[in-house]
Protein backbone atom coordinates (compact mmCIF):
# COMPACT_ATOMS: atom_id res chain seq x y z
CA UNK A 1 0.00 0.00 0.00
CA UNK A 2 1.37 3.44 -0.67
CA UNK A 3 -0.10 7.36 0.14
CA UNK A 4 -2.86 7.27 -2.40
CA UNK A 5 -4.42 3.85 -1.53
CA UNK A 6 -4.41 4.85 1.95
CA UNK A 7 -5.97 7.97 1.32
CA UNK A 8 -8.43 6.31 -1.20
CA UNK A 9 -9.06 3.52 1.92
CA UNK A 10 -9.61 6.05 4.62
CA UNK A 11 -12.20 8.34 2.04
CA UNK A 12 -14.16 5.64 1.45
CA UNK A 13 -14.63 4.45 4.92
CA UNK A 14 -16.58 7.83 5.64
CA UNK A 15 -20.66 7.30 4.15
CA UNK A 16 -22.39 10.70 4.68
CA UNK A 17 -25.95 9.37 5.41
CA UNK A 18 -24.45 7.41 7.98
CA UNK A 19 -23.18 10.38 9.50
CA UNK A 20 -25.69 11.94 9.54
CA UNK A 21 -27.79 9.11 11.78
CA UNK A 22 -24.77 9.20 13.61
CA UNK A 23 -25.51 13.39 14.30
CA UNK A 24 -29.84 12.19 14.85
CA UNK A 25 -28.72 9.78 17.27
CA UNK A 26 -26.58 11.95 19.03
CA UNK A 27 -29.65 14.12 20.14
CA UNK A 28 -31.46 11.58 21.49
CA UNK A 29 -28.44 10.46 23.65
CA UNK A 30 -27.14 13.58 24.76
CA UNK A 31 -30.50 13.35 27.00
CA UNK A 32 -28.92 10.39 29.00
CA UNK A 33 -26.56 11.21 31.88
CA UNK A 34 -22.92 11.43 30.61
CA UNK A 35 -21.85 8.34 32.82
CA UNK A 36 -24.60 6.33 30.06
CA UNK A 37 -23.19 7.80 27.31
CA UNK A 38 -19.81 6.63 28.01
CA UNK A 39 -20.73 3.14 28.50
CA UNK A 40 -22.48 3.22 24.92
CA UNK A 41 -19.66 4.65 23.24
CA UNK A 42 -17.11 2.66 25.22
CA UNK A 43 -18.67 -0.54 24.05
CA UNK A 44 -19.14 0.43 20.00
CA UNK A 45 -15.75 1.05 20.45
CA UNK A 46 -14.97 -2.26 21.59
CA UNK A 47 -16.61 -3.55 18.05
CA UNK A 48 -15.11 -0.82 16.08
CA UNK A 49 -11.41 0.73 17.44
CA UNK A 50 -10.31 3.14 14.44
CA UNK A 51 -12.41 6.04 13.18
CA UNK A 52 -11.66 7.60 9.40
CA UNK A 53 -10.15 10.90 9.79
CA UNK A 54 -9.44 13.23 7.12
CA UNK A 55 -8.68 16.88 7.73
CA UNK A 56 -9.62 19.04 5.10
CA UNK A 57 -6.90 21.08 3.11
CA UNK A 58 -6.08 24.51 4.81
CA UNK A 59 -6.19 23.42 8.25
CA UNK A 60 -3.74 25.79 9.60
CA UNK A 61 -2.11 26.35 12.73
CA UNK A 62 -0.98 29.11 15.32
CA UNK A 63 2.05 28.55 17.57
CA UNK A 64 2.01 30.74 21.05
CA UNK A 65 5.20 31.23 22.55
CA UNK A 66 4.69 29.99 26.39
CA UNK A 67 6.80 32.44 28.14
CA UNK A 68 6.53 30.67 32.01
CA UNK A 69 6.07 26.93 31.11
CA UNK A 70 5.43 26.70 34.83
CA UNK A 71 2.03 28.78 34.52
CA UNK A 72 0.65 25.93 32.52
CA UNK A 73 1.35 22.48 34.60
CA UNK A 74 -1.94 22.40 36.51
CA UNK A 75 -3.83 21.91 33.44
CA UNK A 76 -1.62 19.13 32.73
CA UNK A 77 -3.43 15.06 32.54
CA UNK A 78 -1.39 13.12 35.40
CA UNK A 79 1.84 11.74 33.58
CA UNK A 80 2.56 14.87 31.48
CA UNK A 81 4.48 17.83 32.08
CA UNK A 82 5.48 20.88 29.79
CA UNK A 83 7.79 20.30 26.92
CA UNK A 84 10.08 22.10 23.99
CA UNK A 85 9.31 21.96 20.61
CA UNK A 86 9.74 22.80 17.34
CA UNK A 87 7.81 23.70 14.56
CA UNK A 88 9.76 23.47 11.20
CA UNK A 89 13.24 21.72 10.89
CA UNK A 90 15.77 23.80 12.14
CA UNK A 91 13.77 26.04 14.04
CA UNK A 92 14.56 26.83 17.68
CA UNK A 93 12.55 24.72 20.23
CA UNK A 94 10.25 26.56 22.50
CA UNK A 95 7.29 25.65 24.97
CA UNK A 96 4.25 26.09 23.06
CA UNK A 97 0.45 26.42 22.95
CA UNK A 98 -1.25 26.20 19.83
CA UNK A 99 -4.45 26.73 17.64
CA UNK A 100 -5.71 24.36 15.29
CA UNK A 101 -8.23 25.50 12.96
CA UNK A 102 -10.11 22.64 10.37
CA UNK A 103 -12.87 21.31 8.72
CA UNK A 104 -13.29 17.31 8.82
CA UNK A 105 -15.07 14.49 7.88
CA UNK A 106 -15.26 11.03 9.85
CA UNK A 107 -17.30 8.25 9.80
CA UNK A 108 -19.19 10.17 12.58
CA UNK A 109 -19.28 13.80 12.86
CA UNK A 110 -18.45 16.34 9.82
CA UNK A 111 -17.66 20.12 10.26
CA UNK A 112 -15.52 22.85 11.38
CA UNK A 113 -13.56 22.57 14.84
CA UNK A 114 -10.86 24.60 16.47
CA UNK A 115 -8.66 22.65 19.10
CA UNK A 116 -6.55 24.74 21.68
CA UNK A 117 -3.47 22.31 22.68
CA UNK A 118 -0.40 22.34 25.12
CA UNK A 119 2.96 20.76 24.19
CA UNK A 120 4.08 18.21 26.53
CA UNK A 121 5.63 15.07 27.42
CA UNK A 122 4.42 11.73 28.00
CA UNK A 123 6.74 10.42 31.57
CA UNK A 124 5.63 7.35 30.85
CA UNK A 125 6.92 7.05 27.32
CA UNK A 126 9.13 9.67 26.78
CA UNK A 127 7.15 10.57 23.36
CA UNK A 128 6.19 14.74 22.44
CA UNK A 129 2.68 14.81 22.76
CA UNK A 130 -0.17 16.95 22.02
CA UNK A 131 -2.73 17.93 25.08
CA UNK A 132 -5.70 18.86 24.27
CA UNK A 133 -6.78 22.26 26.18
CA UNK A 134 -10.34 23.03 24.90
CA UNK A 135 -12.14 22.90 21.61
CA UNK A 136 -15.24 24.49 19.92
CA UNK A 137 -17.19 22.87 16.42
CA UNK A 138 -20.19 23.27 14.81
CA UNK A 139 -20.49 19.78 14.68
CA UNK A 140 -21.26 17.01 16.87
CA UNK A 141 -18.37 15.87 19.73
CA UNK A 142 -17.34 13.60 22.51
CA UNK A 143 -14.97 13.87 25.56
CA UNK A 144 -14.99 12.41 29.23
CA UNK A 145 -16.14 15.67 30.45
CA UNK A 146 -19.23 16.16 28.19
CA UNK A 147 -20.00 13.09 27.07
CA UNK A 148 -21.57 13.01 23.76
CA UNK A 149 -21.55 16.64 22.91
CA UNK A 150 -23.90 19.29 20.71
CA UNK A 151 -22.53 22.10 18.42
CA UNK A 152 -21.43 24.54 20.27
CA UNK A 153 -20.83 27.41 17.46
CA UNK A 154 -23.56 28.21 14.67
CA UNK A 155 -22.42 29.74 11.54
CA UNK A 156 -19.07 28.94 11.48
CA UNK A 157 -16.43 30.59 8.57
CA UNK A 158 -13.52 28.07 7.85
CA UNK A 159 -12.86 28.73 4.15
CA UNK A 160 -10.26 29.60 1.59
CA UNK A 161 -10.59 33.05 -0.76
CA UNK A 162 -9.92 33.68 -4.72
CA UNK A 163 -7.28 36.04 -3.33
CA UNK A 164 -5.61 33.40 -1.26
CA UNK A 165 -6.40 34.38 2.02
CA UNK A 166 -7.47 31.82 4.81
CA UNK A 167 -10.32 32.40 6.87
CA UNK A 168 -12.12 31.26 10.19
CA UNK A 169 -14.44 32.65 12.50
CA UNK A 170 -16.06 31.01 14.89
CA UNK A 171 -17.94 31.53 18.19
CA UNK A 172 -20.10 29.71 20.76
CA UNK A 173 -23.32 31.07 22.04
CA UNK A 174 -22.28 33.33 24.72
CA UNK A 175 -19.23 34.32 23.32
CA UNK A 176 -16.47 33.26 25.27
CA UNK A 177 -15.03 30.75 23.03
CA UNK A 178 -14.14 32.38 19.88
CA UNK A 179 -11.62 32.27 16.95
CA UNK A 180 -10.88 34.31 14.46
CA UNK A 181 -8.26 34.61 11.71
CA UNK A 182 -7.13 36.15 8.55
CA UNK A 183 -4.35 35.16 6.85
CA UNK A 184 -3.09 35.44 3.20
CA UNK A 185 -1.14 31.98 1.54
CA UNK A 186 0.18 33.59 -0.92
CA UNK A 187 3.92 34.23 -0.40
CA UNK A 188 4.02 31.31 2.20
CA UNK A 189 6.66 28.80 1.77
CA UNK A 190 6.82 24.81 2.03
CA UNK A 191 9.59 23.67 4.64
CA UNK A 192 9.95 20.72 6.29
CA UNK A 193 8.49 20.18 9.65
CA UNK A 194 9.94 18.86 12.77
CA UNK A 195 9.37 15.27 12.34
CA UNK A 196 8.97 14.87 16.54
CA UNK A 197 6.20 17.33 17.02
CA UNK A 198 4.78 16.34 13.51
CA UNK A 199 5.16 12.78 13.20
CA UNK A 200 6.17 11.70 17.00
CA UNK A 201 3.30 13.95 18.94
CA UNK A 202 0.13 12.46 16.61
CA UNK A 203 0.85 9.57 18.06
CA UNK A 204 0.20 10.89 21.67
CA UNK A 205 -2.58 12.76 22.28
CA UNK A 206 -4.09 13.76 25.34
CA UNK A 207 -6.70 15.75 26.70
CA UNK A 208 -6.00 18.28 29.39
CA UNK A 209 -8.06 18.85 32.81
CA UNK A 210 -10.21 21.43 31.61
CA UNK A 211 -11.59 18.69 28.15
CA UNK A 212 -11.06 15.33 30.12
CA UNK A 213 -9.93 13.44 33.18
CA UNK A 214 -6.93 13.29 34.75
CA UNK A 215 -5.67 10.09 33.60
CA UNK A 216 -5.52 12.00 30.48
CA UNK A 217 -7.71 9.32 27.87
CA UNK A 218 -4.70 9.14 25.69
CA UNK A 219 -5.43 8.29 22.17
CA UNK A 220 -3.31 8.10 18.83
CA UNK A 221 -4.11 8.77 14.82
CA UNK A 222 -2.36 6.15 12.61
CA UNK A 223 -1.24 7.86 9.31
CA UNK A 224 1.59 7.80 7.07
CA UNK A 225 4.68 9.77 8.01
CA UNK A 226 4.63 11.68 4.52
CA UNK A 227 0.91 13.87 5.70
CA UNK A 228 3.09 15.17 8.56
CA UNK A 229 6.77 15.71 6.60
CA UNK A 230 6.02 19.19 4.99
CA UNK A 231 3.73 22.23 5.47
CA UNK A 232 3.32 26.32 4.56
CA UNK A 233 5.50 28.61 6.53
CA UNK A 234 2.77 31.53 6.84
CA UNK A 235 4.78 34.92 7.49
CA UNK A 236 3.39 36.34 10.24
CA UNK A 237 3.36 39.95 8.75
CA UNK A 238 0.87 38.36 6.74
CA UNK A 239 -1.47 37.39 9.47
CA UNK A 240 -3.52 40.29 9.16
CA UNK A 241 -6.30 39.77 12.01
CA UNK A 242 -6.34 37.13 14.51
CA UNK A 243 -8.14 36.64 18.02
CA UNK A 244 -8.71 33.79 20.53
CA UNK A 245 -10.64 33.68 23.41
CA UNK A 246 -11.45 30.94 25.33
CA UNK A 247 -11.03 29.58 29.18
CA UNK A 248 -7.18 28.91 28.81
CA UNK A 249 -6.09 30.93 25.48
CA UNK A 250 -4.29 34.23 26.38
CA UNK A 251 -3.82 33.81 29.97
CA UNK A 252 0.16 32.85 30.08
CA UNK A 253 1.45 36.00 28.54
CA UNK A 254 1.65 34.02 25.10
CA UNK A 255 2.81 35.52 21.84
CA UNK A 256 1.78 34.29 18.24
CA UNK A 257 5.56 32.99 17.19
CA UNK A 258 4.73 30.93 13.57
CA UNK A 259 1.48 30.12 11.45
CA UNK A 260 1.85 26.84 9.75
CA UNK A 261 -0.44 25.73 7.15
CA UNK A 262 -1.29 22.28 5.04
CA UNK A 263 -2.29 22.94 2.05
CA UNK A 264 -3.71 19.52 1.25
CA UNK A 265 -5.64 16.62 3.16
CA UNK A 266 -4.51 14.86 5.68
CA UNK A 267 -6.06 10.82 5.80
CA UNK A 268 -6.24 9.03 9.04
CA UNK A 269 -7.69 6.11 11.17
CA UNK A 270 -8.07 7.61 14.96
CA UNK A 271 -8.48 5.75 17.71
CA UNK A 272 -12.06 5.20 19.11
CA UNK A 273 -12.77 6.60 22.79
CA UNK A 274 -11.21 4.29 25.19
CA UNK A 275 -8.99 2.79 22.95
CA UNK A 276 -4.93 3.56 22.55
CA UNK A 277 -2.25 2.50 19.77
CA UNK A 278 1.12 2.92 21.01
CA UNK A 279 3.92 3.05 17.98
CA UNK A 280 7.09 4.56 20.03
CA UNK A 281 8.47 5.41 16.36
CA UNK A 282 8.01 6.78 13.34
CA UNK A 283 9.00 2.79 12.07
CA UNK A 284 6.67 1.59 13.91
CA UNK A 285 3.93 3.61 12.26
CA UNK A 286 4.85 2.94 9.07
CA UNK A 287 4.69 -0.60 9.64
CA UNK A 288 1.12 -0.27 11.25
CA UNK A 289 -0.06 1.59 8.20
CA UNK A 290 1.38 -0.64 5.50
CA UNK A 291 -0.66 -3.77 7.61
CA UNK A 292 -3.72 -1.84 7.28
CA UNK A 293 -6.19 -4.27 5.65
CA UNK A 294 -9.78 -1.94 5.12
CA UNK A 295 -11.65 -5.07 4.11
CA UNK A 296 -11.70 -5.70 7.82
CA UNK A 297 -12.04 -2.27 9.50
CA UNK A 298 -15.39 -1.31 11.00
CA UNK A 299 -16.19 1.99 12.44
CA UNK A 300 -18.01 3.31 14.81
CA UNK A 301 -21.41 4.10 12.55
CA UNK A 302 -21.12 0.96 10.08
């Protein structure tokens, strides 16, 4: 198997009418108490561990240098603590918080979402990870916290312009969580990306006290090494507007340091909630990916 049949596998695993059951059903069981809701989606996952998961072209990224790394710790999962990073190869390494901004389409929910993350390492493992802080998405969601979870933003703007220009804006209800950004692709540059934040911390993701419990509910994406090798180094005069809000965006003293942007899709299997892949290396990913067999994969709507 090589890049394109993987990408074919992983498109064709996602059927739109059954995601949208999967977004009818979700109503009806975001009625039961969260503690129910896990249980249900804890046992699909038993029957179906890997989720398609293909991020949309543009999703595009804004590093925050962390100025006191030590301001950030108590919103660390047990087992992870603050760590260095880079962004492109070469670059300096630097403790980081970050903005994700996507659309996507799984074999379950389909929309826009933007993720806020911390950059910090597994003690257990030793591997760069990502920690998710807090999130907002038009579409459908789950987490330990919340359960299965409704939109929480209407009307969202994650698009690309004529004129090149990238463009999000989105909000929830009260208007506390919000994120928007401006910012023009035209005289950005492809370099290559750090392969250990890239490539290493995909493979370890986490969610932070404030989205999930303190254990962490560590979960990985299985992809090949090439989606994560190279990327658009956005200048950041060229960031013409940008503002977050949320409960943990702006509070460290953090200043916008790169804007990194892929400029075509990114295919994945996730991991289903409760389940975890562990790879260690970027060999050991490949190998896992090569092995995949989507004759025999089942998600969590089929």
């Amino acid at each position: 198997m090589n890049v394109l049949e993987y990408a074919k596998g992983v498109e064709k695993l996602v059927d739109p009418i059954m995601v949208g059951q999967s977004h009818y059903m979700q109503k009806k069981l975001a009625k039961m108490p969260v503690w129910l809701q896990k249980k249900i989606v804890t046992s699909a996952a038993k029957k179906a561990d890997k989720m398609p998961f293909v991020v949309e072209p543009y999703c595009t990224f804004l590093f925050y240098k962390i100025p006191v790394p030590e301001r950030v710790e108590k919103f660390m999962p047990d087992g992870f603590r603050p760590a260095k990073s880079a962004v492109f190869e070469g670059d300096a390494e630097k403790y980081y918080g970050i903005v994700s901004m996507f659309r996507i389409h799984t074999s379950v929910f389909w929309g826009a979402r933007a993720e806020y993350y911390l950059m910090a390492e597994n003690t257990k493992t030793g591997l760069l990870s990502w920690v998710m802080m807090d999130y907002i998405s038009d579409s459908i969601s789950y987490d330990e916290i919340h359960g299965l979870k409704s939109p929480d933003v209407k009307a969202a703007v994650m698009t690309t312009t004529c004129e090149g220009d990238f463009v999000c804006e989105m909000r929830n209800a009260s208007g506390t969580k919000k994120v928007e950004c401006v910012a023009s692709l035209e005289k950005a540059k492809m370099r290559p990306l750090n392969e250990r934040l890239w490539i290493e911390g995909n493979t370890s993701i986490a969610y932070g006290r404030l989205a999930g419990q303190p254990d962490g509910d560590l979960f990985s994406l299985t992809f090949y090494p090439e989606e994560m090798k190279r990327a658009l180094d956005v200048p950041l005069k060229d960031v013409s507007h940008f503002y977050v809000c949320s409960e943990t965006v702006g509070k460290f003293g953090a200043v916008l340091d790169k804007v990194v942007s892929f400029p075509y899709a990114q295919h994945m299997l996730s991991d289903s909630p409760g389940t975890h892949t562990h790879y260690g290396s970027e060999k050991a990913l490949r190998e896992a990916v090569e092995k995949v067999n989507f004759k025999k994969i089942k998600t969590l709507a089929r």
